[in-house]
N, C-alpha and C. Protein backbone atom coordinates (compact mmCIF):
# COMPACT_ATOMS: atom_id res chain seq x y z
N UNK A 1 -5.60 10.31 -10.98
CA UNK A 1 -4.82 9.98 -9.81
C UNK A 1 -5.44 10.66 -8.59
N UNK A 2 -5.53 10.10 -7.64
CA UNK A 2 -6.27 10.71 -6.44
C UNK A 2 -5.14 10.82 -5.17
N UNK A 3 -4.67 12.31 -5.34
CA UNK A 3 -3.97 12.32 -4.67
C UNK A 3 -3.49 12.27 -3.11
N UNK A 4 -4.66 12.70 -2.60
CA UNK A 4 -5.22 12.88 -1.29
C UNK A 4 -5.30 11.60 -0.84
N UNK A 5 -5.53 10.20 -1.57
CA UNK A 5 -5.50 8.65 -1.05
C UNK A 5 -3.48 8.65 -1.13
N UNK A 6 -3.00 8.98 -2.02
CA UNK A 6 -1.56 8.68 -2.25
C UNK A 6 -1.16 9.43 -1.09
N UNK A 7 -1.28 10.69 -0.25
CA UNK A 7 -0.73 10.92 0.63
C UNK A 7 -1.01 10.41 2.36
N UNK A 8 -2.24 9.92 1.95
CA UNK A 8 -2.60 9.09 3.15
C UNK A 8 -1.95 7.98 3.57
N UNK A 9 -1.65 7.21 2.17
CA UNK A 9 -1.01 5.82 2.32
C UNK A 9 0.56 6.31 2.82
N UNK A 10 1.01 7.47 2.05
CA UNK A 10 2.32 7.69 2.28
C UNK A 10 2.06 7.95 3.65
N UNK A 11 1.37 8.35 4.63
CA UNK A 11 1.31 9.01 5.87
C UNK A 11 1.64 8.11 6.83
N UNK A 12 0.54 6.96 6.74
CA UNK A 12 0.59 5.69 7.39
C UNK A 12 1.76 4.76 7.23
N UNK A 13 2.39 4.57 6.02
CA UNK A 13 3.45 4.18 5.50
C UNK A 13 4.70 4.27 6.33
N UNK A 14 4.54 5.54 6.48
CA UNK A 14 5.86 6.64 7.26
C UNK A 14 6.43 5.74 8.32
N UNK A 15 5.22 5.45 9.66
CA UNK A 15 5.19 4.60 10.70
C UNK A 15 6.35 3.14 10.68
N UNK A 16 6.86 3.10 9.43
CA UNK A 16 8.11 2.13 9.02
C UNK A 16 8.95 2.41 9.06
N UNK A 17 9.33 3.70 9.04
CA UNK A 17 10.73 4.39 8.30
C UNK A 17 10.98 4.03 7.45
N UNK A 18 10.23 3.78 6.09
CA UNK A 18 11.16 3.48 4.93
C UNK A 18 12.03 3.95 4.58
N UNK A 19 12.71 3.54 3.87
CA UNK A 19 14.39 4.02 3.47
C UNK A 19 14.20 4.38 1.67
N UNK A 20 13.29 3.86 1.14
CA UNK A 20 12.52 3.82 0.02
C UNK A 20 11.09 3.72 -0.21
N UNK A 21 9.93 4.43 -0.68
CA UNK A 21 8.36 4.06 -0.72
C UNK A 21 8.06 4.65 -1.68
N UNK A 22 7.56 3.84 -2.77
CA UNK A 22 7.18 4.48 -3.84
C UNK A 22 5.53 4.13 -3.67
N UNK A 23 4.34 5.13 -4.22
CA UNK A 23 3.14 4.38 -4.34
C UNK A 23 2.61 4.53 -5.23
N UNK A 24 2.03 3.57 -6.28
CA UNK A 24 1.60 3.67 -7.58
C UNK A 24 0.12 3.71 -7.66
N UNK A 25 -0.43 4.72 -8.25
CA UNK A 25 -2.16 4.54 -8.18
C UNK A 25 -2.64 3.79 -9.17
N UNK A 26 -2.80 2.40 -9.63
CA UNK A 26 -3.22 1.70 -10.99
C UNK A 26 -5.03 1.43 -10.55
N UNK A 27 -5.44 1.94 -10.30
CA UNK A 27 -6.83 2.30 -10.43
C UNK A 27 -7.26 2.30 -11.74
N UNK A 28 -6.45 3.21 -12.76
CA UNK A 28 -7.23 2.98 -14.56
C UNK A 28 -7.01 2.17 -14.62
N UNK A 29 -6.33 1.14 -14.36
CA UNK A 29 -5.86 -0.19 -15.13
C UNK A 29 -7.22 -1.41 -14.86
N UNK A 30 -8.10 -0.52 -13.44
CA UNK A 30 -9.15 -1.68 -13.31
C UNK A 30 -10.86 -0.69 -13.36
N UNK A 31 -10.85 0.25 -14.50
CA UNK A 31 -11.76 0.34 -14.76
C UNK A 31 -12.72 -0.68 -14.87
N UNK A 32 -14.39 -0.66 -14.56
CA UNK A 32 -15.21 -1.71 -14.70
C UNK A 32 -15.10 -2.57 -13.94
N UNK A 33 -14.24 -3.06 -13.03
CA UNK A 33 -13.82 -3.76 -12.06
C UNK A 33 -14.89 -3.36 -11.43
N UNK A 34 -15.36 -4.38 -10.48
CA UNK A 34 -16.46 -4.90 -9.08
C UNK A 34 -16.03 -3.78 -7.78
N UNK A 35 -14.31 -3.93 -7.45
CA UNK A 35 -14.45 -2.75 -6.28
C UNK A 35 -14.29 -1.49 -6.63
N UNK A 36 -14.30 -1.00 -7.98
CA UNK A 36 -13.47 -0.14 -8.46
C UNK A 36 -15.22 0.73 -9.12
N UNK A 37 -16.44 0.18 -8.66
CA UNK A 37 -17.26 1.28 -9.38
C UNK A 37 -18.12 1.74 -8.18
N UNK A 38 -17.79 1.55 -6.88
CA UNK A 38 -17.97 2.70 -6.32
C UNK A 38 -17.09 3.37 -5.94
N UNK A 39 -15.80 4.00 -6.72
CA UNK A 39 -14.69 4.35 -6.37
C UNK A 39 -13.56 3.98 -5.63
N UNK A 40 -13.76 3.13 -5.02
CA UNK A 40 -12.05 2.59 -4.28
C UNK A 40 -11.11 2.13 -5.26
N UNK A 41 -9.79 2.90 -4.70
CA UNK A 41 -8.77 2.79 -5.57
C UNK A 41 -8.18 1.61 -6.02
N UNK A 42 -7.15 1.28 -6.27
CA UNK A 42 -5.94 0.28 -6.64
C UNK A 42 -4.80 0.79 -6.56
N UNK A 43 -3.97 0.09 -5.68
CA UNK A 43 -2.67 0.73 -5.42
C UNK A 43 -1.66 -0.02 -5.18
N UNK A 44 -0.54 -0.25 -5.71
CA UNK A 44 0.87 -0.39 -5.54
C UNK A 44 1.59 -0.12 -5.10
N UNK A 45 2.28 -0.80 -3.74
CA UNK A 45 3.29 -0.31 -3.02
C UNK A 45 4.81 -0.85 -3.13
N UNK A 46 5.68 -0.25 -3.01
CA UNK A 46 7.16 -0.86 -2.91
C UNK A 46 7.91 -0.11 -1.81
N UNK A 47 7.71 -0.70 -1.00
CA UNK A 47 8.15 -0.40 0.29
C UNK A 47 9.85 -0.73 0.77
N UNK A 48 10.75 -0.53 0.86
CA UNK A 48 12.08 -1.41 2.08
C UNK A 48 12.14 -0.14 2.89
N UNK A 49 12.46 -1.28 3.88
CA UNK A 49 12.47 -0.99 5.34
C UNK A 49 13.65 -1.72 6.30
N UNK A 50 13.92 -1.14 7.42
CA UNK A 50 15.04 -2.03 8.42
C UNK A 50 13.88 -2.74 9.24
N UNK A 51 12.88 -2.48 9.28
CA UNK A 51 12.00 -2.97 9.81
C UNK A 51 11.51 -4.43 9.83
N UNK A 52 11.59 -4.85 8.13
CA UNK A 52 11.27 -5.51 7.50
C UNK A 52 12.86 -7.05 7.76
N UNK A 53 13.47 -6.47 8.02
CA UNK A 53 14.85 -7.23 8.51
C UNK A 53 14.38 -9.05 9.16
N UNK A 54 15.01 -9.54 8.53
CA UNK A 54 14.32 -11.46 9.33
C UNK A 54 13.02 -11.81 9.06
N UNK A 55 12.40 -10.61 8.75
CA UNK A 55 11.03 -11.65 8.82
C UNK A 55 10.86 -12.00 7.10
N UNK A 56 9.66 -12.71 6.89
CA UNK A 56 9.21 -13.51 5.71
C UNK A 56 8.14 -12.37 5.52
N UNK A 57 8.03 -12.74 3.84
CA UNK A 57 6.77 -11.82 3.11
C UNK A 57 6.07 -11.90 3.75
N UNK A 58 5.05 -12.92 4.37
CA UNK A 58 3.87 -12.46 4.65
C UNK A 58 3.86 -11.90 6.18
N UNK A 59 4.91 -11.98 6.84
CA UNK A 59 5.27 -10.98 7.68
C UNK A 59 5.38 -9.25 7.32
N UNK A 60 5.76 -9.30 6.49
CA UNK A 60 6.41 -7.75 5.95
C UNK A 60 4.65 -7.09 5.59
N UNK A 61 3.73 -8.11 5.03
CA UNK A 61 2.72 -7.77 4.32
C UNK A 61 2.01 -7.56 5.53
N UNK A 62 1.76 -8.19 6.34
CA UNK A 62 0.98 -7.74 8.00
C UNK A 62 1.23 -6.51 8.53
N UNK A 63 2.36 -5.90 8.49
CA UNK A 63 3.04 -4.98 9.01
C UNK A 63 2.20 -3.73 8.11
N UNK A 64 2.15 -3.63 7.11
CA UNK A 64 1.57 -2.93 5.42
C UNK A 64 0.31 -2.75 6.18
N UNK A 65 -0.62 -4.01 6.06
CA UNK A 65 -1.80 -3.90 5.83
C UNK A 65 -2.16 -3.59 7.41
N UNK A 66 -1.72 -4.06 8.42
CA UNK A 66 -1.56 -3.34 9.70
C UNK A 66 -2.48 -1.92 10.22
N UNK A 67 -1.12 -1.19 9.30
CA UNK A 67 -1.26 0.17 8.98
C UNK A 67 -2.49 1.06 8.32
N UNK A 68 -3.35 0.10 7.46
CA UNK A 68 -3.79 0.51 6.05
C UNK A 68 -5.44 -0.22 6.33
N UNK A 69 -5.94 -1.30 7.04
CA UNK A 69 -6.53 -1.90 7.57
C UNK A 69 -7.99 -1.11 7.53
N UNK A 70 -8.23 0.22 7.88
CA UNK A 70 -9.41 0.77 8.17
C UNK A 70 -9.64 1.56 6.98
N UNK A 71 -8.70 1.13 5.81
CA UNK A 71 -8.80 2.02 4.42
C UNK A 71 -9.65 0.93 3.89
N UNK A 72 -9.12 -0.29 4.14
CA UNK A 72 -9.80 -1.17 3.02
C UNK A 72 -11.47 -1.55 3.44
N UNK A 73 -12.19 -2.07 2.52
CA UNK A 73 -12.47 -2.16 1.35
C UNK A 73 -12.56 -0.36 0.63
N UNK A 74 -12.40 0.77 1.44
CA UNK A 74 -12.92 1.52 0.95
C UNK A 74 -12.18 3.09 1.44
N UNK A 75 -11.31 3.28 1.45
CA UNK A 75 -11.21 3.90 0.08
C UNK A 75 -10.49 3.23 -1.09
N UNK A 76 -9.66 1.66 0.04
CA UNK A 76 -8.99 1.63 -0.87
C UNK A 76 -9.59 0.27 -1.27
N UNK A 77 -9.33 -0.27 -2.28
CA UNK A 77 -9.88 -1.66 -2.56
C UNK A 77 -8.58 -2.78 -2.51
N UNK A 78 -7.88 -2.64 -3.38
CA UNK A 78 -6.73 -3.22 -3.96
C UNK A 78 -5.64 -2.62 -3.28
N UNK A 79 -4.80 -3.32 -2.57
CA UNK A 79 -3.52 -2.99 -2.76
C UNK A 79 -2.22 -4.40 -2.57
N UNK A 80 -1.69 -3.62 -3.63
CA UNK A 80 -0.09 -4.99 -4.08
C UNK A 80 1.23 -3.95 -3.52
N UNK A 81 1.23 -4.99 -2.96
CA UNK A 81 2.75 -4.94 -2.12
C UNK A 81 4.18 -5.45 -2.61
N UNK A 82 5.21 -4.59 -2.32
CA UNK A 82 6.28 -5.38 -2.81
C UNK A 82 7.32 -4.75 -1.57
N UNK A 83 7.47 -5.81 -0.78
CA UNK A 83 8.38 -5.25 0.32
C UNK A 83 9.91 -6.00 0.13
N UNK A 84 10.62 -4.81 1.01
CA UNK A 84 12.01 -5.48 1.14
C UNK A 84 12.64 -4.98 2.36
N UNK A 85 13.51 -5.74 2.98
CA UNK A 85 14.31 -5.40 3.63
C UNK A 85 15.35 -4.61 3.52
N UNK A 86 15.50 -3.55 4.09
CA UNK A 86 16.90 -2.61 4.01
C UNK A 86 18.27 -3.48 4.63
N UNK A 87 19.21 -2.88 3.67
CA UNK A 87 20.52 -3.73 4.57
C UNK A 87 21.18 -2.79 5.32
């Protein structure tokens, strides 16, 4: 687990106010994988937010990757989203 990427994402994350953010590192799960052998992670997010309020997934997912944008391809490779709206 690389923790120092998990607190980054949580850092940037923050910028939402989540009300809930969990982040999952599934990086082992893609050993041998193409982005995954020069080290960039895989990561899972589950995000709700008031933020997230009216708009549609791939709204909520803009907002995510927004944030996260100058990580990818490298440090991070992968990341799955699962957003929700706070009530």
């Amino acid at each position: 687990m690389n923790t120092e990427r998990l607190e980054i994402l949580r850092q940037r994350l923050s910028a939402l106010e989540p009300s809930e953010l969990e982040i999952i590192d599934e990086s082992h799960m893609h050993i041998g994988h193409a982005g995954s052998q020069d080290g960039a992670g895989h990561f899972r997010v589950r995000i709700t937010s008031a933020r997230f309020q009216g708009l549609r997934q791939v709204a909520c997912h803009r907002l995510v990757y927004d944030l996260v944008a100058d990580l990818i391809p490298y440090p991070i490779h992968a990341l799955a989203i699962e957003a929700k709206a706070a009530n």
